[in-house]
N, C-alpha and C. Protein backbone atom coordinates (compact mmCIF):
# COMPACT_ATOMS: atom_id res chain seq x y z
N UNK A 1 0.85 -1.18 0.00
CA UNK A 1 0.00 0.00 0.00
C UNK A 1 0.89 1.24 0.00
N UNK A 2 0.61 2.41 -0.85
CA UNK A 2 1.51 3.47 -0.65
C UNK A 2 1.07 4.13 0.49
N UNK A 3 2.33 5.17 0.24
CA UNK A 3 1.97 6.05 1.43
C UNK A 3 1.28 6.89 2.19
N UNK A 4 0.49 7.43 0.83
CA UNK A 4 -0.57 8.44 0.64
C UNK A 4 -1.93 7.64 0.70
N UNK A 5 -2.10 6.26 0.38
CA UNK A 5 -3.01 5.95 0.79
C UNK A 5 -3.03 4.95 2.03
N UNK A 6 -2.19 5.22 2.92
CA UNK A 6 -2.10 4.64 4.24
C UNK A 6 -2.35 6.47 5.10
N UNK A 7 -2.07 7.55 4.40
CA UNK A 7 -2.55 8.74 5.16
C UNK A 7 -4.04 8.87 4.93
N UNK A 8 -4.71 8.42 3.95
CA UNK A 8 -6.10 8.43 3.08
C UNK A 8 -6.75 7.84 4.33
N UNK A 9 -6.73 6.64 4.99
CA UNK A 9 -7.26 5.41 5.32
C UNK A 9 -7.24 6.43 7.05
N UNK A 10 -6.20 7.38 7.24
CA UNK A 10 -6.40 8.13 8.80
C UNK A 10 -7.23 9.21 9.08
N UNK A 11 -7.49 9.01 7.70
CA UNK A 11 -8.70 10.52 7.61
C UNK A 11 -9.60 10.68 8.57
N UNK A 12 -10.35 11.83 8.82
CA UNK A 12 -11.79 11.73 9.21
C UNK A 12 -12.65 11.49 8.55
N UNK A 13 -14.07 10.65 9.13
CA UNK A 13 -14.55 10.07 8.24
C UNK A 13 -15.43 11.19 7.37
N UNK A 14 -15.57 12.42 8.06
CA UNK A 14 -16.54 13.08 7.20
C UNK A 14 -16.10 13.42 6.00
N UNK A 15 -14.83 13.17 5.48
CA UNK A 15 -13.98 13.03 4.50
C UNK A 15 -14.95 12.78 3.33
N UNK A 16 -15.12 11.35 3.41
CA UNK A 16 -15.88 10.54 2.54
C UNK A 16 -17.66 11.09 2.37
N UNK A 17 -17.83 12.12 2.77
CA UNK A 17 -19.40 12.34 3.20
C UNK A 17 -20.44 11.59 3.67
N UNK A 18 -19.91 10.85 5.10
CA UNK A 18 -20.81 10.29 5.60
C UNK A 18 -21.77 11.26 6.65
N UNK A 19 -23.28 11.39 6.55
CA UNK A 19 -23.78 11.97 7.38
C UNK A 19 -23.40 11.57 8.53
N UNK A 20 -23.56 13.34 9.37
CA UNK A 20 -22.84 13.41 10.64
C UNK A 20 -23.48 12.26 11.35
N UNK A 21 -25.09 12.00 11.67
CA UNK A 21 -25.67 11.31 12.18
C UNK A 21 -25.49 9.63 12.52
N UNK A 22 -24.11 9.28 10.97
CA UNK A 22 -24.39 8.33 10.90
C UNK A 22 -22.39 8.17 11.63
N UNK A 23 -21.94 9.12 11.54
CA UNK A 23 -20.34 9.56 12.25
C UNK A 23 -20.47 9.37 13.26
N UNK A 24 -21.56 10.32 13.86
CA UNK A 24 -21.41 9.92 15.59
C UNK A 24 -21.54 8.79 16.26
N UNK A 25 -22.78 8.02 15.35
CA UNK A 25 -22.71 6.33 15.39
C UNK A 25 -21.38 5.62 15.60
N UNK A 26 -21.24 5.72 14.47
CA UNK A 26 -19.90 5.16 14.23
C UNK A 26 -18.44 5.38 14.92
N UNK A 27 -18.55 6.43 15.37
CA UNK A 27 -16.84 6.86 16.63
C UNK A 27 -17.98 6.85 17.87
N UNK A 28 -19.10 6.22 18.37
CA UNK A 28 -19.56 5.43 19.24
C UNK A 28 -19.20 4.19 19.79
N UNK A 29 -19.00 3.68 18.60
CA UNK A 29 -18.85 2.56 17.96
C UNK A 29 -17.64 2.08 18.25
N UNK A 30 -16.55 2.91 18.59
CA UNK A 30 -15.02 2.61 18.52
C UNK A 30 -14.32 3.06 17.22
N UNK A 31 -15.14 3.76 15.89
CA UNK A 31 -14.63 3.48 14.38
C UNK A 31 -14.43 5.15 14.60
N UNK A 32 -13.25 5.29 14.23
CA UNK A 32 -12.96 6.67 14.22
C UNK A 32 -12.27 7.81 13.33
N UNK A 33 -12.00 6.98 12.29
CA UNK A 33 -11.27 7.16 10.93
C UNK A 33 -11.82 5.98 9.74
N UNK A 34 -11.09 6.16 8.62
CA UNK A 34 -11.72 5.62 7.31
C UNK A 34 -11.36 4.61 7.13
N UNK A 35 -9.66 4.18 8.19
CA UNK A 35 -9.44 2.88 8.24
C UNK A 35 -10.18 1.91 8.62
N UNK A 36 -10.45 2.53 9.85
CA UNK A 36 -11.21 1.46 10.76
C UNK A 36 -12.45 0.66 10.54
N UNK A 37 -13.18 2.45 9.60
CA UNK A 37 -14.25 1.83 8.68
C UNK A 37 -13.70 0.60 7.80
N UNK A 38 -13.20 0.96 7.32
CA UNK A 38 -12.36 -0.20 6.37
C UNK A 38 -12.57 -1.39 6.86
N UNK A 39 -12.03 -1.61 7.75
CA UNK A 39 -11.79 -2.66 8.11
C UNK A 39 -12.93 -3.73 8.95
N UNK A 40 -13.95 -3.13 9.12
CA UNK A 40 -15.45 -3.73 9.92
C UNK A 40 -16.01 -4.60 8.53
N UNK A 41 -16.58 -4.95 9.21
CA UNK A 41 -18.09 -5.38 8.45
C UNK A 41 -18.90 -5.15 8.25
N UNK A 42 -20.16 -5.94 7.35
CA UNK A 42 -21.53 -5.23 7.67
C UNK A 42 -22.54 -5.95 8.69
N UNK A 43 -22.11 -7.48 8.89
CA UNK A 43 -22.56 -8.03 10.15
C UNK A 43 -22.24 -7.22 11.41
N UNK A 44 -20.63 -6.34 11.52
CA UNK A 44 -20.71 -5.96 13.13
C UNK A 44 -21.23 -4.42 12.89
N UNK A 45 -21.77 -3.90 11.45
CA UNK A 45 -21.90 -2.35 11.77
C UNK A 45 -23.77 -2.98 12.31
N UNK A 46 -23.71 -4.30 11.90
CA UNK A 46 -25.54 -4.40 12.11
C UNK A 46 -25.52 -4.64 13.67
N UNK A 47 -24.03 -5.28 14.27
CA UNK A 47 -24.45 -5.86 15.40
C UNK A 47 -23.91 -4.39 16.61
N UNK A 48 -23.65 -3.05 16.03
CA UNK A 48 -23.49 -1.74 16.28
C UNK A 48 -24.66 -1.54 16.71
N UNK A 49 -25.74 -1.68 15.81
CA UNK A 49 -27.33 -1.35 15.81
C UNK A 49 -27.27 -0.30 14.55
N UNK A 50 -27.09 -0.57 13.69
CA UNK A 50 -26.82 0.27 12.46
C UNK A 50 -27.82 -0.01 11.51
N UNK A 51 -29.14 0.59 10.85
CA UNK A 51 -30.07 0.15 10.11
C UNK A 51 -29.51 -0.61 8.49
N UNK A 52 -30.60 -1.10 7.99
CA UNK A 52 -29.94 -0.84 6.56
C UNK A 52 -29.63 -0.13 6.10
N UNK A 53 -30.31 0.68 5.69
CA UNK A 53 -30.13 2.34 5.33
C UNK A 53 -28.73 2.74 5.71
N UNK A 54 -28.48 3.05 7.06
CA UNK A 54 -26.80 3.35 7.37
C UNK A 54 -25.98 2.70 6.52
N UNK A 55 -26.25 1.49 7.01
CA UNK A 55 -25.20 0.50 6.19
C UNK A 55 -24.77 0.46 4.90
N UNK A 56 -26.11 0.31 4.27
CA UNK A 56 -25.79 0.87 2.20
C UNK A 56 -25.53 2.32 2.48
N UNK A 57 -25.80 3.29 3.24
CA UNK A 57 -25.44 4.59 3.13
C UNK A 57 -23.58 4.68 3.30
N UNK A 58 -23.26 4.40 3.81
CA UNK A 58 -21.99 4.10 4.42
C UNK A 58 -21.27 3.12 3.21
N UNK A 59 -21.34 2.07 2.65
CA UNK A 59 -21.21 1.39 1.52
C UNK A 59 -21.12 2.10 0.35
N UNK A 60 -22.08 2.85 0.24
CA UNK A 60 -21.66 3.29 -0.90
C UNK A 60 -21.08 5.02 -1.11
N UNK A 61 -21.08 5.34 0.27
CA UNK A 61 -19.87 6.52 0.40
C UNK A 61 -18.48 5.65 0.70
N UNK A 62 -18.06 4.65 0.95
CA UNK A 62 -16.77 4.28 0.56
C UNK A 62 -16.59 3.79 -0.76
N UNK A 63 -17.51 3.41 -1.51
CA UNK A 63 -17.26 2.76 -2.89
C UNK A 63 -17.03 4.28 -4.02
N UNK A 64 -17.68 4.81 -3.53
CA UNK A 64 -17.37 5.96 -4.04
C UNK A 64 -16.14 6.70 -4.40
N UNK A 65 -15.63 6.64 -3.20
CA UNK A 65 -13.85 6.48 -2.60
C UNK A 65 -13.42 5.22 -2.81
N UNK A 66 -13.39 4.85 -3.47
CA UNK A 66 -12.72 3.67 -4.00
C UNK A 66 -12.21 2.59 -3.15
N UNK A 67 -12.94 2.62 -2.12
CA UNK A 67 -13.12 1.42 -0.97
C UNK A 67 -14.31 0.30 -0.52
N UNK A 68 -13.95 -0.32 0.07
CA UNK A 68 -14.92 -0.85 0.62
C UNK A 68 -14.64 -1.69 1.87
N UNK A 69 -15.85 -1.96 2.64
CA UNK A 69 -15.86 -2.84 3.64
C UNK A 69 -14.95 -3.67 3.93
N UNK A 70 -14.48 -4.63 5.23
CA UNK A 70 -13.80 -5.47 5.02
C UNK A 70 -12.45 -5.50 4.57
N UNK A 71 -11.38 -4.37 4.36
CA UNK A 71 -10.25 -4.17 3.84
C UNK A 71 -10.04 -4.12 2.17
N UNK A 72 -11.82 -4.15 1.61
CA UNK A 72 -11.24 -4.71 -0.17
C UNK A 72 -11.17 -3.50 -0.53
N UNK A 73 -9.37 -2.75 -1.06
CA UNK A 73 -9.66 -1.64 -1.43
C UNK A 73 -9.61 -1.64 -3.39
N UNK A 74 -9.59 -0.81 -4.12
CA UNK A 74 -9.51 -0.64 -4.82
C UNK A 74 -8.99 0.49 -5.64
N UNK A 75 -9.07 1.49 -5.70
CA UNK A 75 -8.18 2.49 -6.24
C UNK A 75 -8.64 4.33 -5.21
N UNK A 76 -7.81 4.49 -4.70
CA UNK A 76 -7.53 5.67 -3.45
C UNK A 76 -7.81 6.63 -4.82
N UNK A 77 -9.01 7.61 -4.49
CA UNK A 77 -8.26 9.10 -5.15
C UNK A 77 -8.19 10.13 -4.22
């Protein structure tokens, strides 16, 4: 992984435009950057108490960013 996208991954998450609502959840949560997102699931953001809605909301503001769930990344811009 380069370097710039190991600084990408320390971001804050509002980075990626996740509603605040769904941020505060989430650094509730223990998840406090874009890595960490990274690196969860969607079984433990459900077992968070995270609706569907969050969940595809959140999904597809990292796919967006050229990430996803689970560590699968794909191309950092």
């Amino acid at each position: 992984m380069k370097k710039s996208s190991i600084k990408f991954l320390k971001n804050d998450l509002s980075l990626i435009e996740i509603d605040k609502e769904v941020i505060l959840k989430l650094n509730n949560a223990g998840i406090k950057n874009i890595g960490d997102l990274c690196k969860t699931n969607r079984k433990a953001l459900n077992n968070f108490g995270f609706n569907t809605y969050e969940i595809n909301h959140i999904i597809v503001k990292l796919q967006l960013s050229g990430l996803d769930l689970s560590k699968k990344q794909t191309t950092i811009i």
